[in-house]
C-alpha atoms as a PDB file:
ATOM      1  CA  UNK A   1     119.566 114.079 104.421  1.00  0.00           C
ATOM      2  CA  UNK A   2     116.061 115.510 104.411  1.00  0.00           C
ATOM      3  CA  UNK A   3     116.916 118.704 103.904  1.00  0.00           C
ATOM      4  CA  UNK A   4     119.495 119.836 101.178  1.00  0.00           C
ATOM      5  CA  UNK A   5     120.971 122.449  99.288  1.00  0.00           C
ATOM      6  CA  UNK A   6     119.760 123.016  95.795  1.00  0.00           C
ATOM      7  CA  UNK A   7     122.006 125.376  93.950  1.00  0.00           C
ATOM      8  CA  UNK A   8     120.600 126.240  90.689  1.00  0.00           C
ATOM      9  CA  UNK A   9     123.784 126.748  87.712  1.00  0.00           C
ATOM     10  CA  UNK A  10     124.280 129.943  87.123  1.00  0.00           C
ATOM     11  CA  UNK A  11     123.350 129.923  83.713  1.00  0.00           C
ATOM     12  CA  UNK A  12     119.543 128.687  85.074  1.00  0.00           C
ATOM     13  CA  UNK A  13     119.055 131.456  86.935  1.00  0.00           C
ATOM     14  CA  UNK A  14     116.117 133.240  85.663  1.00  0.00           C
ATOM     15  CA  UNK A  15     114.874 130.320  83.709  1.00  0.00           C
ATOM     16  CA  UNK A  16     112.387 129.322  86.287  1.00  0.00           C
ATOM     17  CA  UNK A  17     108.707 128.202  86.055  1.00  0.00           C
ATOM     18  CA  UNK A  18     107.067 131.321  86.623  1.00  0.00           C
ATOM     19  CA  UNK A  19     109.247 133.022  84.079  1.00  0.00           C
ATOM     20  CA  UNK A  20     108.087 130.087  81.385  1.00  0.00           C
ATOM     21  CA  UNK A  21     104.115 130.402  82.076  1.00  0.00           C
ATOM     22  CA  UNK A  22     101.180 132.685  81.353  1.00  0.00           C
ATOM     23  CA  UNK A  23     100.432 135.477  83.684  1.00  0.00           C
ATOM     24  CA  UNK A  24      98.498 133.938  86.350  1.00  0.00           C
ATOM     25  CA  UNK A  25      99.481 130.204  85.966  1.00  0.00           C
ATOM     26  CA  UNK A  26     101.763 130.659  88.453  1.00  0.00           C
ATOM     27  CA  UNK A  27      99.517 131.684  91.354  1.00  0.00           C
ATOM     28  CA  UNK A  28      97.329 128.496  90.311  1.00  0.00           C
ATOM     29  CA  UNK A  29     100.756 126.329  90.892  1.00  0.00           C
ATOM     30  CA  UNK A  30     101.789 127.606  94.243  1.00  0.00           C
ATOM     31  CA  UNK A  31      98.211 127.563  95.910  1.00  0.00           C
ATOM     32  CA  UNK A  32      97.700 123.457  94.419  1.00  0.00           C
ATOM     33  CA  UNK A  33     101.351 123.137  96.327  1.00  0.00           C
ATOM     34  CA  UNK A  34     100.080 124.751  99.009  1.00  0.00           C
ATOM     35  CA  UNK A  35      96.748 122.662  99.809  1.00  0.00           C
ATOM     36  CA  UNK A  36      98.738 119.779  98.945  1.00  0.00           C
ATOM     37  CA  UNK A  37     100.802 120.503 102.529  1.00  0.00           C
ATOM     38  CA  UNK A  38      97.849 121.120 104.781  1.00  0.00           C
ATOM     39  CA  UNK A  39      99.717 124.008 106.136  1.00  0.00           C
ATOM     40  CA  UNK A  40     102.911 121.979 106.937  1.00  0.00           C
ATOM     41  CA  UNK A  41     106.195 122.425 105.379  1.00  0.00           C
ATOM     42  CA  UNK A  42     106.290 118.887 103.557  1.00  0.00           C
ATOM     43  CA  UNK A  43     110.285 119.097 104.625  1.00  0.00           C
ATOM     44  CA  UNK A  44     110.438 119.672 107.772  1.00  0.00           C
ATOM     45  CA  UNK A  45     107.074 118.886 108.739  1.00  0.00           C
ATOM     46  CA  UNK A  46     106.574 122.277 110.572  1.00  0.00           C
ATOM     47  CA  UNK A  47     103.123 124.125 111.032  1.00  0.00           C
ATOM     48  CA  UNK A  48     103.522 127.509 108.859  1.00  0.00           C
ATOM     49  CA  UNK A  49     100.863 130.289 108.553  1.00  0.00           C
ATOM     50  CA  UNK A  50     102.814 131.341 105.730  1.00  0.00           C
ATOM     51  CA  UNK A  51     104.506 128.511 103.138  1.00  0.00           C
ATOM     52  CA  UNK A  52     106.554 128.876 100.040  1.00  0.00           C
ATOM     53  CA  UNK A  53     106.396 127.493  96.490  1.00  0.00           C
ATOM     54  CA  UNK A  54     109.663 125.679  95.752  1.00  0.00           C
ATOM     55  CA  UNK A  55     110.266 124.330  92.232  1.00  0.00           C
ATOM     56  CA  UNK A  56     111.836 120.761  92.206  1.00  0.00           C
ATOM     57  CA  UNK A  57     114.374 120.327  89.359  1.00  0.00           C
ATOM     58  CA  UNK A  58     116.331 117.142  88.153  1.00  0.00           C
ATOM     59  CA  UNK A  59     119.391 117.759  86.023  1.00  0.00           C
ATOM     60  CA  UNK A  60     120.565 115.346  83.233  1.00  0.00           C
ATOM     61  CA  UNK A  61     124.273 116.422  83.263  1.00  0.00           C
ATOM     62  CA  UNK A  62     124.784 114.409  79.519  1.00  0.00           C
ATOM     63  CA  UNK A  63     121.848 116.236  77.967  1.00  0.00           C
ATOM     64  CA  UNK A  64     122.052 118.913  79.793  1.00  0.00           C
ATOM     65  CA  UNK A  65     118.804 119.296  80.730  1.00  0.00           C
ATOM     66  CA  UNK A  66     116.724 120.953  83.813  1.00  0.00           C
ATOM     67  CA  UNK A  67     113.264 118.833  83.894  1.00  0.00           C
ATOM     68  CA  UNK A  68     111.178 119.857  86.648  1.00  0.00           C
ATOM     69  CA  UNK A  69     109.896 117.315  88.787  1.00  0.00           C
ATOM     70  CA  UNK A  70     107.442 118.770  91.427  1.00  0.00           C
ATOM     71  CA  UNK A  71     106.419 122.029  93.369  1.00  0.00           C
ATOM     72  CA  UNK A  72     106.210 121.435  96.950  1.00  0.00           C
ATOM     73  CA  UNK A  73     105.304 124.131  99.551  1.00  0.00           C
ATOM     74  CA  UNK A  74     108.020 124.701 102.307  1.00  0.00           C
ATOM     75  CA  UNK A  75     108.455 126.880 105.037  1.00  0.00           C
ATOM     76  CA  UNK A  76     110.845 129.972 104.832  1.00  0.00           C
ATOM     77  CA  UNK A  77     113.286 128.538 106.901  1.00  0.00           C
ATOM     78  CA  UNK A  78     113.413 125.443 105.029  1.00  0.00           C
ATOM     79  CA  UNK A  79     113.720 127.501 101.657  1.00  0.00           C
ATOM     80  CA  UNK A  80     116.015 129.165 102.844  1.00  0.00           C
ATOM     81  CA  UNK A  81     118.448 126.388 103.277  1.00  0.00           C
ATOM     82  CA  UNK A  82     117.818 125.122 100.148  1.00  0.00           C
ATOM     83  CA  UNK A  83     118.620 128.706  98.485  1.00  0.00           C
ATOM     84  CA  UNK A  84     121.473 128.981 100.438  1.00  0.00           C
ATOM     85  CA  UNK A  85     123.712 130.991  97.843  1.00  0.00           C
ATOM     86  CA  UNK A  86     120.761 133.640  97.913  1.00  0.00           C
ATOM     87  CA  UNK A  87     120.413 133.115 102.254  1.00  0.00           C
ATOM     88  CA  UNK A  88     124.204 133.885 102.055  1.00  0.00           C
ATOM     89  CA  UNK A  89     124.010 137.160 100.547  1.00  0.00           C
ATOM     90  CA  UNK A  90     121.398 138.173 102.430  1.00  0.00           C
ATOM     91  CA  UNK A  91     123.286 137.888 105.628  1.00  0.00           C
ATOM     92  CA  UNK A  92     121.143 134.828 106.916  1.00  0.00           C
ATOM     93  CA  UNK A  93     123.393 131.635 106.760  1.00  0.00           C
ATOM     94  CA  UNK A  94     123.969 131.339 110.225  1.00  0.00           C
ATOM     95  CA  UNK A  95     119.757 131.140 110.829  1.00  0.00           C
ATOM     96  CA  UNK A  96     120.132 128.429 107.679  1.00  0.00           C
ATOM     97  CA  UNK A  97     122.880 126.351 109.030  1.00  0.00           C
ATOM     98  CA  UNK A  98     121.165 125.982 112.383  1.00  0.00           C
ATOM     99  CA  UNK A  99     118.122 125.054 110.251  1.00  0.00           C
ATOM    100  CA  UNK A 100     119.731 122.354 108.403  1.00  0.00           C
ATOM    101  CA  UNK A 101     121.316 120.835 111.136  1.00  0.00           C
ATOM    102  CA  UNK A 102     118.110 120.647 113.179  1.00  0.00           C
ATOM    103  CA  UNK A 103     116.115 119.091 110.958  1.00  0.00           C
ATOM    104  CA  UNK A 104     118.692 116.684 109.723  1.00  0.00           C
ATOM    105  CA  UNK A 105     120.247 115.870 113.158  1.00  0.00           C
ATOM    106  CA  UNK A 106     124.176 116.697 112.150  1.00  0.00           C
ATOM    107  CA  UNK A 107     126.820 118.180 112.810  1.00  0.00           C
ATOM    108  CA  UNK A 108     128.210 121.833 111.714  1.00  0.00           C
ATOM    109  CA  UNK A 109     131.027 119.849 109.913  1.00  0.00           C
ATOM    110  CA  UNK A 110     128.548 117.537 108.344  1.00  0.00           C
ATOM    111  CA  UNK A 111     126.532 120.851 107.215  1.00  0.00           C
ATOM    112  CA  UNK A 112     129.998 121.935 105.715  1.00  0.00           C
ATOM    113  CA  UNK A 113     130.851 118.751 104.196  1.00  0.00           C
ATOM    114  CA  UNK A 114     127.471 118.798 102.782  1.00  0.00           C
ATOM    115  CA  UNK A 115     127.806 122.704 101.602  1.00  0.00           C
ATOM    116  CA  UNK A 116     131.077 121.821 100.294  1.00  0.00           C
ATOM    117  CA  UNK A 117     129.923 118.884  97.913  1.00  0.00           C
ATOM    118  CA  UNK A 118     126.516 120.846  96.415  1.00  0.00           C
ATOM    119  CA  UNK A 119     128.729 123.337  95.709  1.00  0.00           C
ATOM    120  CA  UNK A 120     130.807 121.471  93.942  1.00  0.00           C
ATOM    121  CA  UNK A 121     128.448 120.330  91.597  1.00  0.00           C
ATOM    122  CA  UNK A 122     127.074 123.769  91.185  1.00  0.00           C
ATOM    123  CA  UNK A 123     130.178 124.676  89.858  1.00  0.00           C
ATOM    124  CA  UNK A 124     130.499 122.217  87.495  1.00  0.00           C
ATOM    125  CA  UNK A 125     126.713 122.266  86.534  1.00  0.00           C
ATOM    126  CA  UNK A 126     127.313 126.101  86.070  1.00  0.00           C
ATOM    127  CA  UNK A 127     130.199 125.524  83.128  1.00  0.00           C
ATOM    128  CA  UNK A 128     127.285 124.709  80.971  1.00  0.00           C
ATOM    129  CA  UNK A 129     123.856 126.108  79.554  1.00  0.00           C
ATOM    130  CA  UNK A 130     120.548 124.199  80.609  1.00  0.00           C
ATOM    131  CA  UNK A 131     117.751 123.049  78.321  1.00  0.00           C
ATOM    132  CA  UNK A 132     114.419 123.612  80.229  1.00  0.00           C
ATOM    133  CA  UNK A 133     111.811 120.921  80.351  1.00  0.00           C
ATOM    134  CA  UNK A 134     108.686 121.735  82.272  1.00  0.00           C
ATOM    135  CA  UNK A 135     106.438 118.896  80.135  1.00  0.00           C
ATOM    136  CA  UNK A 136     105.375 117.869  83.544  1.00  0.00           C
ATOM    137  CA  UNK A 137     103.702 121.004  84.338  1.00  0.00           C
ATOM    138  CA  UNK A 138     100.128 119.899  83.927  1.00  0.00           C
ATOM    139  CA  UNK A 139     100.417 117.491  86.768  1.00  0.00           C
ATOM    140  CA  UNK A 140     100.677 120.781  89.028  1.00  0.00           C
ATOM    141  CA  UNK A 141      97.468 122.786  87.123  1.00  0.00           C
END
């Protein structure tokens, strides 16, 4: 799929990248994510006037360990989607599912099916606490 869920363990929560860097850093991140998508959401591929920093993490479930691996700009929508625990509670998932089924070209069960396995492996993921690893931030500086 092009577009999928990220659910971040619980236990990650507020262990993020602009929590880890020096006032300021973290406005230098977003705005090298955002030239680097020419005002398009590098998911979807969408024109936005208005884009989002979205961290990128990879997690090794023996080390337990949260490396981040890019910062791409998306569009709200797309973010959304991706944040869908947090699009949930705000009331939005309807908006998200249609999202995520539009841009991958599925079904409403395969967006379930899909829903279904991410969180899955939040809730394992979430049994443990994360290591963070950001020693590829100066590729984003």
């Amino acid at each position: 799929m092009k577009l999928n869920f990220e659910l971040v363990p619980d236990s990650c929560w507020y262990s993020n990248l602009r929590s880890a860097l020096p006032q300021g850093a973290w406005d230098v991140v977003r705005k090298k994510a955002y030239a680097r998508a020419n005002g398009k959401c590098l998911i979807c591929g969408a024109p936005a006037a208005r884009l989002e920093a979205h961290e990128q993490w990879e997690y090794d479930d023996q080390k337990g360990v949260q490396k981040l691996v890019n910062v791409i700009a998306v569009c709200r929508a797309c973010h959304e989607v991706i944040h869908i625990g947090r699009t949930q509670l705000m009331g939005r998932e309807r908006e998200a599912s249609e999202h995520f089924m539009k841009v991958n070209g599925c079904t409403y069960a395969e967006y379930r099916k899909a829903l279904g396995e991410a969180n899955a492996v939040h809730r394992e993921r979430s049994r443990r606490e994360w290591l963070l690893d950001i020693s590829e931030l100066p590729k984003f500086l």
